[in-house]
Protein backbone atom coordinates (compact mmCIF):
# COMPACT_ATOMS: atom_id res chain seq x y z
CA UNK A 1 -27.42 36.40 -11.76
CA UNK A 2 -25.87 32.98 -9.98
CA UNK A 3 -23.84 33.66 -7.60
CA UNK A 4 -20.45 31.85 -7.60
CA UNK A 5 -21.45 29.25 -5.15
CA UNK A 6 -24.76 27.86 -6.46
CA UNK A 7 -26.69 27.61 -9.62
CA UNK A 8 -30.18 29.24 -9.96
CA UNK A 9 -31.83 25.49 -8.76
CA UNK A 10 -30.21 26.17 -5.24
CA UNK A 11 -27.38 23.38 -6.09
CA UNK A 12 -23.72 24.21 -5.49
CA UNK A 13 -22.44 25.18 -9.19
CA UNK A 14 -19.59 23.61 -10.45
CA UNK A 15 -16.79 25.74 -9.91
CA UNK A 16 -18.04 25.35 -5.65
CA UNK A 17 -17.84 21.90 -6.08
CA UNK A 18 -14.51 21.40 -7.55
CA UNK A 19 -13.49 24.49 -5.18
CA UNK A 20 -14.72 21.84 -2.05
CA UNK A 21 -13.11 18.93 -3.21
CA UNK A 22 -9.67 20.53 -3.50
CA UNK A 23 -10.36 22.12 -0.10
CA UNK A 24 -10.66 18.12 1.05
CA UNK A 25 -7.98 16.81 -1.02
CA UNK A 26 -5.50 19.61 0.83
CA UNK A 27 -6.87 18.48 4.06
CA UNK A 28 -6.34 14.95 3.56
CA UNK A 29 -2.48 15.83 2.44
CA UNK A 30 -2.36 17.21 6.07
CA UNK A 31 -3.24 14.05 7.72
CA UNK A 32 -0.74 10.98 7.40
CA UNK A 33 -2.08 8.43 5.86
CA UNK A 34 -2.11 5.99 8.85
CA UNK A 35 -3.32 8.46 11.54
CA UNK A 36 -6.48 6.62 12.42
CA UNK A 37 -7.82 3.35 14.51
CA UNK A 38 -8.15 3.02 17.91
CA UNK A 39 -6.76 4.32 21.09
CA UNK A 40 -4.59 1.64 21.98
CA UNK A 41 -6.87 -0.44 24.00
CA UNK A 42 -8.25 -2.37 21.53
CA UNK A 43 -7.36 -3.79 18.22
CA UNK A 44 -9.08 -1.88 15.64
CA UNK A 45 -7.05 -2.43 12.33
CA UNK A 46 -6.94 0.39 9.72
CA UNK A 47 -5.55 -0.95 6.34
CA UNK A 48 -3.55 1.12 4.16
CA UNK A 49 -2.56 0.35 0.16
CA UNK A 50 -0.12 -2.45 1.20
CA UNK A 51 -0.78 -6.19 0.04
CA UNK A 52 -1.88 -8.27 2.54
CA UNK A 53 0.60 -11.31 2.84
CA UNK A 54 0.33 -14.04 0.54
CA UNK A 55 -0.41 -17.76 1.70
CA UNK A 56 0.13 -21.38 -0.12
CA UNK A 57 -0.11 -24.66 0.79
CA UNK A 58 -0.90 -23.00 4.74
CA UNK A 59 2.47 -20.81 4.52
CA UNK A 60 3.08 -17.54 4.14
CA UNK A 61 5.48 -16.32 1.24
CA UNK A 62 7.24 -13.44 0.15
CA UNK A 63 6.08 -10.69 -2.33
CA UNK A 64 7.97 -11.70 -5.15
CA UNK A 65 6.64 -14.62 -6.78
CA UNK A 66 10.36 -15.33 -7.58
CA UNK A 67 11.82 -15.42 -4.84
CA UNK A 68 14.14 -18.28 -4.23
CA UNK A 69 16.39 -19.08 -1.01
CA UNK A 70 19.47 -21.71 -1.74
CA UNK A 71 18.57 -25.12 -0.91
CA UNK A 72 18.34 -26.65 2.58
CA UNK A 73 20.88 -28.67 1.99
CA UNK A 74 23.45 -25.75 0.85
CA UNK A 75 21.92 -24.04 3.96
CA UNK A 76 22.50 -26.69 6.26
CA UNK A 77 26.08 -27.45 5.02
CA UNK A 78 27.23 -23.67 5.06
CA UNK A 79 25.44 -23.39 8.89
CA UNK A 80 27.22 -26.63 9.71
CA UNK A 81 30.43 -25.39 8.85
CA UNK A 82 30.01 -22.17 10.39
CA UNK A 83 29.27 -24.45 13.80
CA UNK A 84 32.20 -26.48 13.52
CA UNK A 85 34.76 -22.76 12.92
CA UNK A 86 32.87 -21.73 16.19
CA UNK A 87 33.44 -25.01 18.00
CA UNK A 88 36.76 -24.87 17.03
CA UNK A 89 38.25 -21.46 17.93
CA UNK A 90 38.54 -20.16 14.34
CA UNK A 91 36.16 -17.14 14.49
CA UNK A 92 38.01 -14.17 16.39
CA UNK A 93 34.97 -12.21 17.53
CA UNK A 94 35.96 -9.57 20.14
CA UNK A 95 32.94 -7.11 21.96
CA UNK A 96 32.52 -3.95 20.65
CA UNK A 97 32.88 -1.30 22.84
CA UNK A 98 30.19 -0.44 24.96
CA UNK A 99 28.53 3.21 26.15
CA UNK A 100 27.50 3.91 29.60
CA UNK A 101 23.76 5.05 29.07
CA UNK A 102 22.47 8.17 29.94
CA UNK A 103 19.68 6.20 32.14
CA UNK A 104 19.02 9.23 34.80
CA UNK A 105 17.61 11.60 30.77
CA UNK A 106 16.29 8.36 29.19
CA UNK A 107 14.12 7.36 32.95
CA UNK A 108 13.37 11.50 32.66
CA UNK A 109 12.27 11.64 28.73
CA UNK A 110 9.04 12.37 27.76
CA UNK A 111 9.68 14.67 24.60
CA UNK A 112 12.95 13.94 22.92
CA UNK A 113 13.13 11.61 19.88
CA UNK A 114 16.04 9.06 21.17
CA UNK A 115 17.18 5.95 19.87
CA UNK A 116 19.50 3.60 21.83
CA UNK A 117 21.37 0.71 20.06
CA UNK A 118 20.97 -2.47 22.47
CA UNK A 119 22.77 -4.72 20.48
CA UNK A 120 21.88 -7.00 17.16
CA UNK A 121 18.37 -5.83 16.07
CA UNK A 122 17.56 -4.40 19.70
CA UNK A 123 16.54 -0.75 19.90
CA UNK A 124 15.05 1.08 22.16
CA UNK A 125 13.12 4.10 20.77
CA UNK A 126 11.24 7.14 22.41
CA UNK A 127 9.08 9.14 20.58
CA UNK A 128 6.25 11.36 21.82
CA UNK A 129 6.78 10.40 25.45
CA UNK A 130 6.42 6.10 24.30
CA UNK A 131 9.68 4.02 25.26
CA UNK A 132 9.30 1.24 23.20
CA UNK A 133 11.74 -1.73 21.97
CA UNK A 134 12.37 -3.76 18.75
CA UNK A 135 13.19 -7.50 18.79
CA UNK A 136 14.43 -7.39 22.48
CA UNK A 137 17.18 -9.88 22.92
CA UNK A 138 18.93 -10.13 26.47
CA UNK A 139 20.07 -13.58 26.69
CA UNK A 140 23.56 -14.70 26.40
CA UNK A 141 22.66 -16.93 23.77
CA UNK A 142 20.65 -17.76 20.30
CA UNK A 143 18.57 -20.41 20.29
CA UNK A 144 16.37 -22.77 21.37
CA UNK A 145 15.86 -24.43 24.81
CA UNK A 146 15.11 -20.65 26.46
CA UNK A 147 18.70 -19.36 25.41
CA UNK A 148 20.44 -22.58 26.90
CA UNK A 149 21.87 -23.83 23.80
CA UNK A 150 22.59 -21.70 20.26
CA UNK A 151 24.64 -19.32 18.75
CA UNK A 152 26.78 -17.27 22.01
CA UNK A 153 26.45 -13.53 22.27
CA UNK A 154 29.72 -11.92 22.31
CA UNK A 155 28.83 -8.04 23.32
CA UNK A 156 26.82 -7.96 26.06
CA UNK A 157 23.67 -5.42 26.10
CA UNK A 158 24.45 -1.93 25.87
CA UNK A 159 21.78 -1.16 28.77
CA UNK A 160 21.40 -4.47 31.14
CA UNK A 161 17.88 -5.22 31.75
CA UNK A 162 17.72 -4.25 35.20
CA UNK A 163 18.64 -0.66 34.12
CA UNK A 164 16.12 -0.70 31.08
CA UNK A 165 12.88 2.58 31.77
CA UNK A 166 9.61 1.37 32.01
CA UNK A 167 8.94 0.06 28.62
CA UNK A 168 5.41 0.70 26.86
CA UNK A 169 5.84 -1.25 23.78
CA UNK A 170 7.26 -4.10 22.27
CA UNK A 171 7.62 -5.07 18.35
CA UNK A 172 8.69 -8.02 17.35
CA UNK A 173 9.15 -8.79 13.45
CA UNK A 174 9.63 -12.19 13.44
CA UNK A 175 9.93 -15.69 15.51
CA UNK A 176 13.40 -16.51 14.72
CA UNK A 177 15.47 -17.35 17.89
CA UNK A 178 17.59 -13.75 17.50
CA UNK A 179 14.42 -11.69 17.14
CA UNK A 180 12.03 -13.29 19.36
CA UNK A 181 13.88 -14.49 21.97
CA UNK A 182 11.89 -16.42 24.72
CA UNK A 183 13.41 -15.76 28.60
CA UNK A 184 13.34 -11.99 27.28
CA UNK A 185 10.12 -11.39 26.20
CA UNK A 186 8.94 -13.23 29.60
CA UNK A 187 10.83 -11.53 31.47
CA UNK A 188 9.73 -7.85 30.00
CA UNK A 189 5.90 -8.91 30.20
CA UNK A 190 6.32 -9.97 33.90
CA UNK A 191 8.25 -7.12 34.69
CA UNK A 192 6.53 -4.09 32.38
CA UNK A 193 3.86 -5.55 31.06
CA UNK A 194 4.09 -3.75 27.40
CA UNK A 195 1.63 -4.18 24.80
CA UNK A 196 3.69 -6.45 22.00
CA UNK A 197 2.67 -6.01 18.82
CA UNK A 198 3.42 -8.72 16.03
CA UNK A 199 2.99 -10.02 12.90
CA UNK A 200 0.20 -12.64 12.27
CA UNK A 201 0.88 -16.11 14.24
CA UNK A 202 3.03 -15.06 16.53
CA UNK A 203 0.39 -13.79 19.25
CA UNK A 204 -0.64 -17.66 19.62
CA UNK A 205 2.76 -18.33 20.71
CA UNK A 206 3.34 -15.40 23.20
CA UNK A 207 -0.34 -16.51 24.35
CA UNK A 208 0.81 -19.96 24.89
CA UNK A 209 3.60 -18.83 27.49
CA UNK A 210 1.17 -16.72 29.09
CA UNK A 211 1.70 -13.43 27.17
CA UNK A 212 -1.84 -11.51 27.03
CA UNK A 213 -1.64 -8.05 25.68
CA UNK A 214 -0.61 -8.62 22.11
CA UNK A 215 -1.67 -7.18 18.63
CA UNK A 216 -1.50 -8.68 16.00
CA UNK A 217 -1.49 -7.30 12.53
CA UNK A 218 -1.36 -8.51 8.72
CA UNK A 219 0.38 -6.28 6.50
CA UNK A 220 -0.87 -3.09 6.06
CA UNK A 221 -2.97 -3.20 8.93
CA UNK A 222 -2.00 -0.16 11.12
CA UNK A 223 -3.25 0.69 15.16
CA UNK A 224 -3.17 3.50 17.29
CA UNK A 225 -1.10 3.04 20.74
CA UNK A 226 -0.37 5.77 22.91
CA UNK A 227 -0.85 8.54 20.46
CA UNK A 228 1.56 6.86 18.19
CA UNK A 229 0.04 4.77 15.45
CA UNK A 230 2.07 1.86 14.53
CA UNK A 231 2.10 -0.02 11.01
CA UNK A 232 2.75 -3.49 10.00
CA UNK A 233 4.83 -2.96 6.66
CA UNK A 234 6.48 -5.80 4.05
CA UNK A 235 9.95 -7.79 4.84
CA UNK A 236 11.70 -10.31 2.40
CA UNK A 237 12.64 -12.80 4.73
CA UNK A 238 11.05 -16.09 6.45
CA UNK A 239 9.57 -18.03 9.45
CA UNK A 240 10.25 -20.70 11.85
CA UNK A 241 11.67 -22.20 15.29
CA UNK A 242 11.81 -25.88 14.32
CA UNK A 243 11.80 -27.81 11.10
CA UNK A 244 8.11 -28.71 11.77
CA UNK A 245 6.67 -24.92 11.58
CA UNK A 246 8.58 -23.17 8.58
CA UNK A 247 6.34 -20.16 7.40
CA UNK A 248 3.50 -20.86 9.69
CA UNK A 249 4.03 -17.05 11.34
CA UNK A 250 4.44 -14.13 9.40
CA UNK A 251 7.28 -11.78 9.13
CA UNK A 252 7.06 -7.99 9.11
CA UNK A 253 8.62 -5.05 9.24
CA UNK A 254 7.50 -1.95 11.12
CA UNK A 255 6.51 2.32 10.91
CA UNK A 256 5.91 3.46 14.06
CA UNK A 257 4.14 7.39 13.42
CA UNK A 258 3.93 10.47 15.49
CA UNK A 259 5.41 13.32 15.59
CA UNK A 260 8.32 11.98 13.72
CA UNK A 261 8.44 8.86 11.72
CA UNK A 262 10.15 5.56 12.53
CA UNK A 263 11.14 2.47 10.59
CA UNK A 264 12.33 -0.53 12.25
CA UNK A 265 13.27 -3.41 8.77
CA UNK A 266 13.42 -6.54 10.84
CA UNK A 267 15.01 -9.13 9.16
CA UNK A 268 14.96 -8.47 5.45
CA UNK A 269 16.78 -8.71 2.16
CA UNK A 270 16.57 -5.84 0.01
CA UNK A 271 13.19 -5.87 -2.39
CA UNK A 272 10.99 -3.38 -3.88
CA UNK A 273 9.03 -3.05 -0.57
CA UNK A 274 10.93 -0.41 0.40
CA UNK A 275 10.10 1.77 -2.18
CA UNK A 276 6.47 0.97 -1.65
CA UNK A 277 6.69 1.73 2.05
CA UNK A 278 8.80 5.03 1.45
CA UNK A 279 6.29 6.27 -0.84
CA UNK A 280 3.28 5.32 1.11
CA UNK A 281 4.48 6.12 4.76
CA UNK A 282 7.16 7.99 4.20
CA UNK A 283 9.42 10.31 4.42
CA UNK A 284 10.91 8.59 7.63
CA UNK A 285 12.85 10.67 10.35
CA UNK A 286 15.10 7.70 11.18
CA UNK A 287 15.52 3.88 9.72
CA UNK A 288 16.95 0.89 11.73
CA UNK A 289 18.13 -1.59 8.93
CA UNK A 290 19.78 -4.47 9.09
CA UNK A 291 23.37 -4.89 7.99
CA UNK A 292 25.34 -7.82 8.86
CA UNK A 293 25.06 -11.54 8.55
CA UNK A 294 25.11 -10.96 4.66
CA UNK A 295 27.67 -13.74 3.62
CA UNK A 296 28.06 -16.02 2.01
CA UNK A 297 25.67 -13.95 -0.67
CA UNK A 298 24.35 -17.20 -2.41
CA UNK A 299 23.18 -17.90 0.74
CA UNK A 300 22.55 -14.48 2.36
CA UNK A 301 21.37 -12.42 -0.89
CA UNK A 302 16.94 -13.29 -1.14
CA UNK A 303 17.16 -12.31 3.11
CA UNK A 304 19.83 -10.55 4.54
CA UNK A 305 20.94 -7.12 3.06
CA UNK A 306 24.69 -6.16 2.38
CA UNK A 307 25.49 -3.03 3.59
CA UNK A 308 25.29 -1.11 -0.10
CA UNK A 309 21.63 -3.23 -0.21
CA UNK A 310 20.95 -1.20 3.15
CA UNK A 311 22.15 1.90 2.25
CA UNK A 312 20.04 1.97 -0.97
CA UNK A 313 16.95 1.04 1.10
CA UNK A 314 17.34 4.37 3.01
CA UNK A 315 16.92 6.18 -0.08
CA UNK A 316 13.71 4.11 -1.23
CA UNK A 317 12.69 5.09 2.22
CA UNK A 318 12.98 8.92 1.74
CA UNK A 319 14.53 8.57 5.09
CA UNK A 320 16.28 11.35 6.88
CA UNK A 321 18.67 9.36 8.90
CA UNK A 322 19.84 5.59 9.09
CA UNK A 323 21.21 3.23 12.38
CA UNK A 324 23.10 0.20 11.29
CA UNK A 325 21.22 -2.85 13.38
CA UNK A 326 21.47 -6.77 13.13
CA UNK A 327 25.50 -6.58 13.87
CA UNK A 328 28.35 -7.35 15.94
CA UNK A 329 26.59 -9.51 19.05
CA UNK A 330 26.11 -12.71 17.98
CA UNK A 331 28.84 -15.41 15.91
CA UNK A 332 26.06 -15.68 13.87
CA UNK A 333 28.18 -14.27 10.23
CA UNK A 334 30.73 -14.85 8.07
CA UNK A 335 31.88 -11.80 7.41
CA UNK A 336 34.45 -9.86 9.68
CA UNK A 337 32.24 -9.08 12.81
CA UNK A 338 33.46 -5.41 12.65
CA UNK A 339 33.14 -5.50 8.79
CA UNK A 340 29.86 -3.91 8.32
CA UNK A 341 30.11 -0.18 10.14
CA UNK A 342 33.48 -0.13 7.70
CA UNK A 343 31.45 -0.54 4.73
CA UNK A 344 28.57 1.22 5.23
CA UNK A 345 30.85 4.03 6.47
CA UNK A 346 32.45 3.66 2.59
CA UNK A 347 29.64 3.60 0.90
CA UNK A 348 28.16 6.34 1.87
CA UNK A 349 31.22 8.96 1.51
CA UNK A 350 30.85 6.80 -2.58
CA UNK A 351 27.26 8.41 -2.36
CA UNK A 352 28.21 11.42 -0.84
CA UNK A 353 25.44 11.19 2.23
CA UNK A 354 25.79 13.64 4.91
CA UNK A 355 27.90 11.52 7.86
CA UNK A 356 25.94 12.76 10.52
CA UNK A 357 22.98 11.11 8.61
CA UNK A 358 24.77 8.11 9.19
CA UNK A 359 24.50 6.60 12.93
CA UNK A 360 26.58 3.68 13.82
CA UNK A 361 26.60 4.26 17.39
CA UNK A 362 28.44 1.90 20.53
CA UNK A 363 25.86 -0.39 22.20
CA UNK A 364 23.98 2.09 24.83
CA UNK A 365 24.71 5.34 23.20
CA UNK A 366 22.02 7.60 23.69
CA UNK A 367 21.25 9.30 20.38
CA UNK A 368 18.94 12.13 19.91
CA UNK A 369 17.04 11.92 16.16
């Protein structure tokens, strides 16, 4: 008689094969998807089921073959005009208020989930005992020069720099001036010395100002630091520092994986990549997304989201909880500066989310996630 787990010819029968394979497939659902690379001392690149980022003519380019931003002209004449309000007094931006930090728990913290709202698209996250920051931006201004000339910052940091824990890790999504802001990522590499980890093209640049320990990643390339294993993920957006070096350097956004999951959109507008990423990576603990600078929308629509856009994103996400980022620090919109909060804050009670799902906190609140 065969036994149930081989035939008479001493080969597994089928019923011990199939019984196997679903034994694998269950242990594979156990394991998230990214968990794998190296230890965070070199730059071994796992790729997951994302598309790598396309390239013409030397450039990188969105997803959608589609996709169309207004004209430089209309750009230039809208960002002109928004120069000339600032010059003149007409925009009435006013700080928000700020939090004193709990810096003696976050200096302490080595198991909490916490997430602290700098200001703009600054974070700083710790998860699984890793401090780590998006998009750092300390300076008192946007733009180029080092910070010397730009767009002013009108609430100051909601932990000064000074004050900031030893940091581990750095992402950075993109190279425009309010993400990848020069005297502060200097400054954090001289001081902490944190492994950055960017999008493709951008590690030539840090390299160039003497910036070392850098990773960079395509999309869907993925790296283990720390225990944590961090994933370079799609953004709708763009490139560039001068007029000379549009697209050159990719833009990303992140997933940062470990004992609870982390997504930090960068600069985006909204696009079927977040469904892609929610059903790949997720479901997310906690997503920082973007929700000011979103007017006017002819301009704003292809790559900043509205606050509806963003709130839609979390869903596509399958994420638990939501910060509101990329608002209320620099005169960079045209909105009301204290517009957003007020109608993300609508939109979900229209959508009935849970309100403490919802975290629009003051710069340097301490939030546990």
């Amino acid at each position: 008689m065969k036994s149930s787990a081989a035939t008479g010819t001493g080969r597994p029968s089928r019923a011990a094969v199939l019984c196997a394979l679903s034994a694998a497939l269950a242990l594979c659902a156990l394991i998230p998807a990214s968990l794998s690379g190296d230890s965070g001392t070199g730059d071994s690149h796992l790729r997951l089921e994302f598309p790598r980022a396309p390239r013409q003519d030397g450039t990188y380019r969105n997803l959608d073959p589609e996709f169309r931003r207004a004209s430089n002209w209309a750009r230039l004449r809208v960002y002109m005009l928004s120069f000339m309000a600032i010059v003149k007094g007409e925009h009435h931006f006013v700080p928000l208020p700020v939090a004193v930090p709990d810096l003696t728990t976050l200096r302490a913290n080595r198991h909490q989930a916490t997430v602290t709202w700098i200001g703009h698209s600054t974070v700083l996250v710790q998860l699984d005992g890793v401090t780590f920051l998006t998009d750092p931006i300390w300076s008192n201004r946007s733009g180029p020069l080092s910070g010397t000339v730009g767009v002013p910052r009108f609430t100051p940091p909601g932990i000064p720099f000074d004050q900031l824990p030893a940091i581990d890790l750095v992402l950075i999504s993109h190279d425009h001036y309010d993400h990848l802001d020069e005297p502060t990522v200097r400054r954090l590499a001289r001081v902490f010395n944190p492994r950055f980890v960017v999008p493709l093209g951008i590690k030539g640049w840090l390299q160039d100002r003497g910036i070392t320990n850098v990773s960079e990643l395509d999309w869907g390339e993925s790296i283990s630091f720390k225990g944590l294993q961090i994933v370079c993920t799609p953004a709708q957006h763009g490139s560039g520092r001068t007029l000379a070096d549009s697209g050159l350097r990719l833009w990303s956004s992140w997933a940062v994986i470990g004992s609870k999951r982390f997504y930090f959109a960068g600069d985006t507008g909204y696009a079927p990549h977040f469904e892609m990423i929610g059903r790949i990576l997720g479901p997310f603990d906690l997503a920082a997304l973007p929700i000011g600078s979103y007017s006017p929308r002819f301009i704003a629509k292809p790559i900043h989201m509205s606050p509806e856009d963003a709130l839609q994103a979390l869903g596509d996400l399958r994420s638990a909880k939501f910060i509101g980022i990329h608002w209320g620090t620099f005169e960079l919109a045209h909105e009301p500066y204290d517009e957003p909060p007020r109608r993300v804050a609508a939109e979900a009670t229209r959508l009935g989310l849970d309100p403490k799902s919802i975290l629009l906190p003051k710069p340097g609140e301490v939030l546990v996630w």
